[in-house]
C-alpha atoms as a PDB file:
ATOM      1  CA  UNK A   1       2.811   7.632 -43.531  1.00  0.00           C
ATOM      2  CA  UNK A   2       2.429   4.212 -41.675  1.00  0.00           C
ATOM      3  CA  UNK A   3      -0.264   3.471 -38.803  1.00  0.00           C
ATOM      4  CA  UNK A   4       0.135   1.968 -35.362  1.00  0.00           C
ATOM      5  CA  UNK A   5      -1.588  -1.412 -34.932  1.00  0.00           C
ATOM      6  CA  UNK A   6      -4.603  -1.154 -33.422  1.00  0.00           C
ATOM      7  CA  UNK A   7      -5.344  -3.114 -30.174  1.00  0.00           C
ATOM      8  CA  UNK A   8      -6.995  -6.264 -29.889  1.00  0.00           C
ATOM      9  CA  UNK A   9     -10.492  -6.268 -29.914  1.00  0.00           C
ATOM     10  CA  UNK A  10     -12.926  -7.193 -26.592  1.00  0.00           C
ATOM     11  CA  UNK A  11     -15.537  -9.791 -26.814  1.00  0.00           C
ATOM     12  CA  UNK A  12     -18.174  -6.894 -27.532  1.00  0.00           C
ATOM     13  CA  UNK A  13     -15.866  -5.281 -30.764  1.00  0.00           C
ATOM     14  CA  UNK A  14     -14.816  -2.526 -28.790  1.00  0.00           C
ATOM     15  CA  UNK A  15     -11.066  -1.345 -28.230  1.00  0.00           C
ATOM     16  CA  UNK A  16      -9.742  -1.016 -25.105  1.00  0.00           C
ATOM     17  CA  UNK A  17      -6.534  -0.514 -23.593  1.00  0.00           C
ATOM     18  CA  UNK A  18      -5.435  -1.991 -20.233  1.00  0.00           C
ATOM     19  CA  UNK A  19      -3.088   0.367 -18.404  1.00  0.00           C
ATOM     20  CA  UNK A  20      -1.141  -0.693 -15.821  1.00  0.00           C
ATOM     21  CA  UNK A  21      -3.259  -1.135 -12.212  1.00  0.00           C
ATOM     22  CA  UNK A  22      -2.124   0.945  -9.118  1.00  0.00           C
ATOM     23  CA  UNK A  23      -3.728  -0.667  -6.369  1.00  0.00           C
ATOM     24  CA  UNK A  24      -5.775   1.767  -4.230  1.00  0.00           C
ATOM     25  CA  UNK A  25      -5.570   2.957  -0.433  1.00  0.00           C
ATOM     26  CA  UNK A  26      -9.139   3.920   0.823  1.00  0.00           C
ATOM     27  CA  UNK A  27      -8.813   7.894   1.538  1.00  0.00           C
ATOM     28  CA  UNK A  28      -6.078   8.562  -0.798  1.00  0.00           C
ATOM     29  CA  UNK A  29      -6.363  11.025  -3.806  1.00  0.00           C
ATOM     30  CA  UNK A  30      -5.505   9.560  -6.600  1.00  0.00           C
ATOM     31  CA  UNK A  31      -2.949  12.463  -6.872  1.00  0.00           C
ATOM     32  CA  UNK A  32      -0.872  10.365  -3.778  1.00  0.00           C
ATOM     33  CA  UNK A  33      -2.196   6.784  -5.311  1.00  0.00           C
ATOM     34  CA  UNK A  34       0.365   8.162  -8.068  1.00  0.00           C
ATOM     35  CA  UNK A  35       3.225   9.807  -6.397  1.00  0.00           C
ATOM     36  CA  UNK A  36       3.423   6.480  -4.098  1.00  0.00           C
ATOM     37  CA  UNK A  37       3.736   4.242  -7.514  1.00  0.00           C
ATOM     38  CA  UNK A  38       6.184   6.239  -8.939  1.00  0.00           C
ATOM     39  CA  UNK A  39       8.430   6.425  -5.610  1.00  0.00           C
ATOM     40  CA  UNK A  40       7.814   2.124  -5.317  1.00  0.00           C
ATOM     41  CA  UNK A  41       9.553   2.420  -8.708  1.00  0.00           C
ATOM     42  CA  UNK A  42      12.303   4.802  -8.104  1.00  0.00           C
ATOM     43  CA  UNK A  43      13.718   3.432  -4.848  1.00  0.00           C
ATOM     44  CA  UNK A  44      15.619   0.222  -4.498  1.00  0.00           C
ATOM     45  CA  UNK A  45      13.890  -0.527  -0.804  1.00  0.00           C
ATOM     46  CA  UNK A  46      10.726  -0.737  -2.477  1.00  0.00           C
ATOM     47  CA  UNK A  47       8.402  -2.727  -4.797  1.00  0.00           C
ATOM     48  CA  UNK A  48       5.605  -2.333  -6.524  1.00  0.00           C
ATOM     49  CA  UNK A  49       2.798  -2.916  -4.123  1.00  0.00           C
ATOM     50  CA  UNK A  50       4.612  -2.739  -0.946  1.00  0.00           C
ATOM     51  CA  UNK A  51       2.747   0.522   0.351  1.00  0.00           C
ATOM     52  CA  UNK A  52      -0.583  -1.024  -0.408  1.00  0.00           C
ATOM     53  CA  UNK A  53       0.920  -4.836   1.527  1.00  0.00           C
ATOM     54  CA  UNK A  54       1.919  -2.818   4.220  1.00  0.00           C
ATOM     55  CA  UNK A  55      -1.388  -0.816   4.644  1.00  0.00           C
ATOM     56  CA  UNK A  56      -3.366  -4.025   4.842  1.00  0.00           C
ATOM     57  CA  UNK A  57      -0.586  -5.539   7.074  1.00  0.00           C
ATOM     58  CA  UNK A  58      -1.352  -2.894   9.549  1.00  0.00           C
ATOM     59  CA  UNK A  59      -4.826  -2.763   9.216  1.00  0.00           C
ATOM     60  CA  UNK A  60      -5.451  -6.650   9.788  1.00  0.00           C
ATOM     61  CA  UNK A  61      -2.839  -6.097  12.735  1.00  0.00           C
ATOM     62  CA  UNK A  62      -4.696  -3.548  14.545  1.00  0.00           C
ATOM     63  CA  UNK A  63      -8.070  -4.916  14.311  1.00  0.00           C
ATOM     64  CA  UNK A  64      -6.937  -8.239  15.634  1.00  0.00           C
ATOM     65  CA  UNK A  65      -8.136  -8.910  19.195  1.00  0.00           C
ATOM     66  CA  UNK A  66      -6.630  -7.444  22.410  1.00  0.00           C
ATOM     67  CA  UNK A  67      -5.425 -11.184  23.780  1.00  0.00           C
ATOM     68  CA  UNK A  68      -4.052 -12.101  20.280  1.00  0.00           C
ATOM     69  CA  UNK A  69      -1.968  -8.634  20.462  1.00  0.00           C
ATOM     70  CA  UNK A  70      -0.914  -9.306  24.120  1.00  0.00           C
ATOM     71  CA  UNK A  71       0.333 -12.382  23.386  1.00  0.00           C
ATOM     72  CA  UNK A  72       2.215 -11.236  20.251  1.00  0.00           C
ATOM     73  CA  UNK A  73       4.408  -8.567  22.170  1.00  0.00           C
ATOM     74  CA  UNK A  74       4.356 -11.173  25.219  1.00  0.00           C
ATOM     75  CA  UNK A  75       5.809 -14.214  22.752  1.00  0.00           C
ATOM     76  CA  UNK A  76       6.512 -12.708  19.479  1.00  0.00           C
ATOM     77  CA  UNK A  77       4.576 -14.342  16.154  1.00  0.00           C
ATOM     78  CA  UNK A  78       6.142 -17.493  14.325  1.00  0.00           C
ATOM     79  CA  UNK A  79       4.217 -16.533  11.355  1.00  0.00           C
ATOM     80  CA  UNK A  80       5.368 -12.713  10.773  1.00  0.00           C
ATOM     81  CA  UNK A  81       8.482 -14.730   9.125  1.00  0.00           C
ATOM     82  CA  UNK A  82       6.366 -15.779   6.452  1.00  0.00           C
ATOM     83  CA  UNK A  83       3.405 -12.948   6.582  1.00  0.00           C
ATOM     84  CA  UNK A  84       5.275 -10.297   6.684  1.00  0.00           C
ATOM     85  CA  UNK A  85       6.072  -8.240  10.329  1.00  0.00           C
ATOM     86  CA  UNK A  86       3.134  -5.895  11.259  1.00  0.00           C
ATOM     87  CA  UNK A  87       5.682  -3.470  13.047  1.00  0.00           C
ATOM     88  CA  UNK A  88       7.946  -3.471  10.309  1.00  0.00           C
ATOM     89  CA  UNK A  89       5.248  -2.531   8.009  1.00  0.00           C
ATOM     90  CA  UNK A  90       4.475   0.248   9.917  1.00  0.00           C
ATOM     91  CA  UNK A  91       7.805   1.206  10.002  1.00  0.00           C
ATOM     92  CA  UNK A  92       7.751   1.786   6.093  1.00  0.00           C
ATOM     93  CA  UNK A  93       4.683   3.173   5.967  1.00  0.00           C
ATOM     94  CA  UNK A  94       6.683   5.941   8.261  1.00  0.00           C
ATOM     95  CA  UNK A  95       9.565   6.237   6.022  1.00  0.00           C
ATOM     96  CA  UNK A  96       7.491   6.567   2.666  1.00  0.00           C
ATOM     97  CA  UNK A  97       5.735   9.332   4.479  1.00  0.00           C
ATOM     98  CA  UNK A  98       8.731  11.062   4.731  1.00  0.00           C
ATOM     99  CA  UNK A  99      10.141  10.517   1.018  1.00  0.00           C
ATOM    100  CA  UNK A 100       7.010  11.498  -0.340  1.00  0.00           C
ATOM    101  CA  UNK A 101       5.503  15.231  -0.623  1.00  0.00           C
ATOM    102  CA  UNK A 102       4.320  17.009   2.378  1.00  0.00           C
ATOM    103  CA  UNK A 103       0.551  16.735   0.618  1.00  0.00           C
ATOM    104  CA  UNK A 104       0.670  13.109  -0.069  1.00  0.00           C
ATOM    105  CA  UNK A 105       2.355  12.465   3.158  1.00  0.00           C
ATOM    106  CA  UNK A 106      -0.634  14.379   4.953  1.00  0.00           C
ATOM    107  CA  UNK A 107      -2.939  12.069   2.997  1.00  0.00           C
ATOM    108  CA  UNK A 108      -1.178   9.054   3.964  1.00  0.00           C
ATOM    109  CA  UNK A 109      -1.083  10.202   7.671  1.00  0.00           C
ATOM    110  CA  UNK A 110      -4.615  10.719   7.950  1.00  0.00           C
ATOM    111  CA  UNK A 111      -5.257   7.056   6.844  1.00  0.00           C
ATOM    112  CA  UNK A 112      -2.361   5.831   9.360  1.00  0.00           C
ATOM    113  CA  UNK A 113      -3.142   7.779  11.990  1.00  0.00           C
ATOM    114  CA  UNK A 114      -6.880   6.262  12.325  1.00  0.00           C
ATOM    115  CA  UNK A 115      -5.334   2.559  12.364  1.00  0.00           C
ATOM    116  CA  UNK A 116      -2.770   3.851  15.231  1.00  0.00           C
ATOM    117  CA  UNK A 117      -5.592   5.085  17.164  1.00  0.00           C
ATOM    118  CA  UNK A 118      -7.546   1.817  16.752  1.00  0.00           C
ATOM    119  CA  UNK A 119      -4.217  -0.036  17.665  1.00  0.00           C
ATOM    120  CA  UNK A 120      -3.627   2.187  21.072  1.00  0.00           C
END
């Protein structure tokens, strides 16, 4: 009966594996960490990572100041071409919390719902 290879070995002669990193929302379970990875690899409008981009998106968004945000919807933002578009990143953040379990989506709510407020 063959053997799998073992691993390589760290620095320290210990084994260790490296699984794959899911990137982490603050106030998620890792339960919803999960089901989000699995549906960024399942649906063809989504990457891996793009719930997490969009999070921080709307978080750096919202906390921007008042004038910056006035003269944004005043004048629109050359940069959101390149950056990525706050409002369309809230817009998916919507739409994944409809494709995903009511739980999850609850989860994911919670942690939207206090950047909304911030932003209104």
């Amino acid at each position: 009966m063959s053997r799998r290879p073992r691993g390589p070995l760290r620095s320290d002669g210990h084994r260790h594996r490296t699984p794959e990193a899911k990137p982490v929302i603050d106030g998620l379970s890792a339960r919803a960490v999960s089901e989000i990875h699995r549906l960024e690899h399942t649906r063809n409008y989504l990457r891996p990572g793009d719930v997490v981009a969009a999070v921080r998106l709307w978080k750096g968004y919202v906390h921007r100041p008042e004038r910056e945000l006035w003269h944004d919807h005043e004048w629109g933002n050359v940069h959101w071409y390149c950056c990525g578009n706050p409002l369309e990143a809230r817009a998916l953040l919507g739409t994944v919390m409809q494709a995903i379990s009511p739980r999850s989506a609850r989860e994911l709510r919670k942690v939207v719902s206090r950047l909304d407020a911030v932003w209104e």
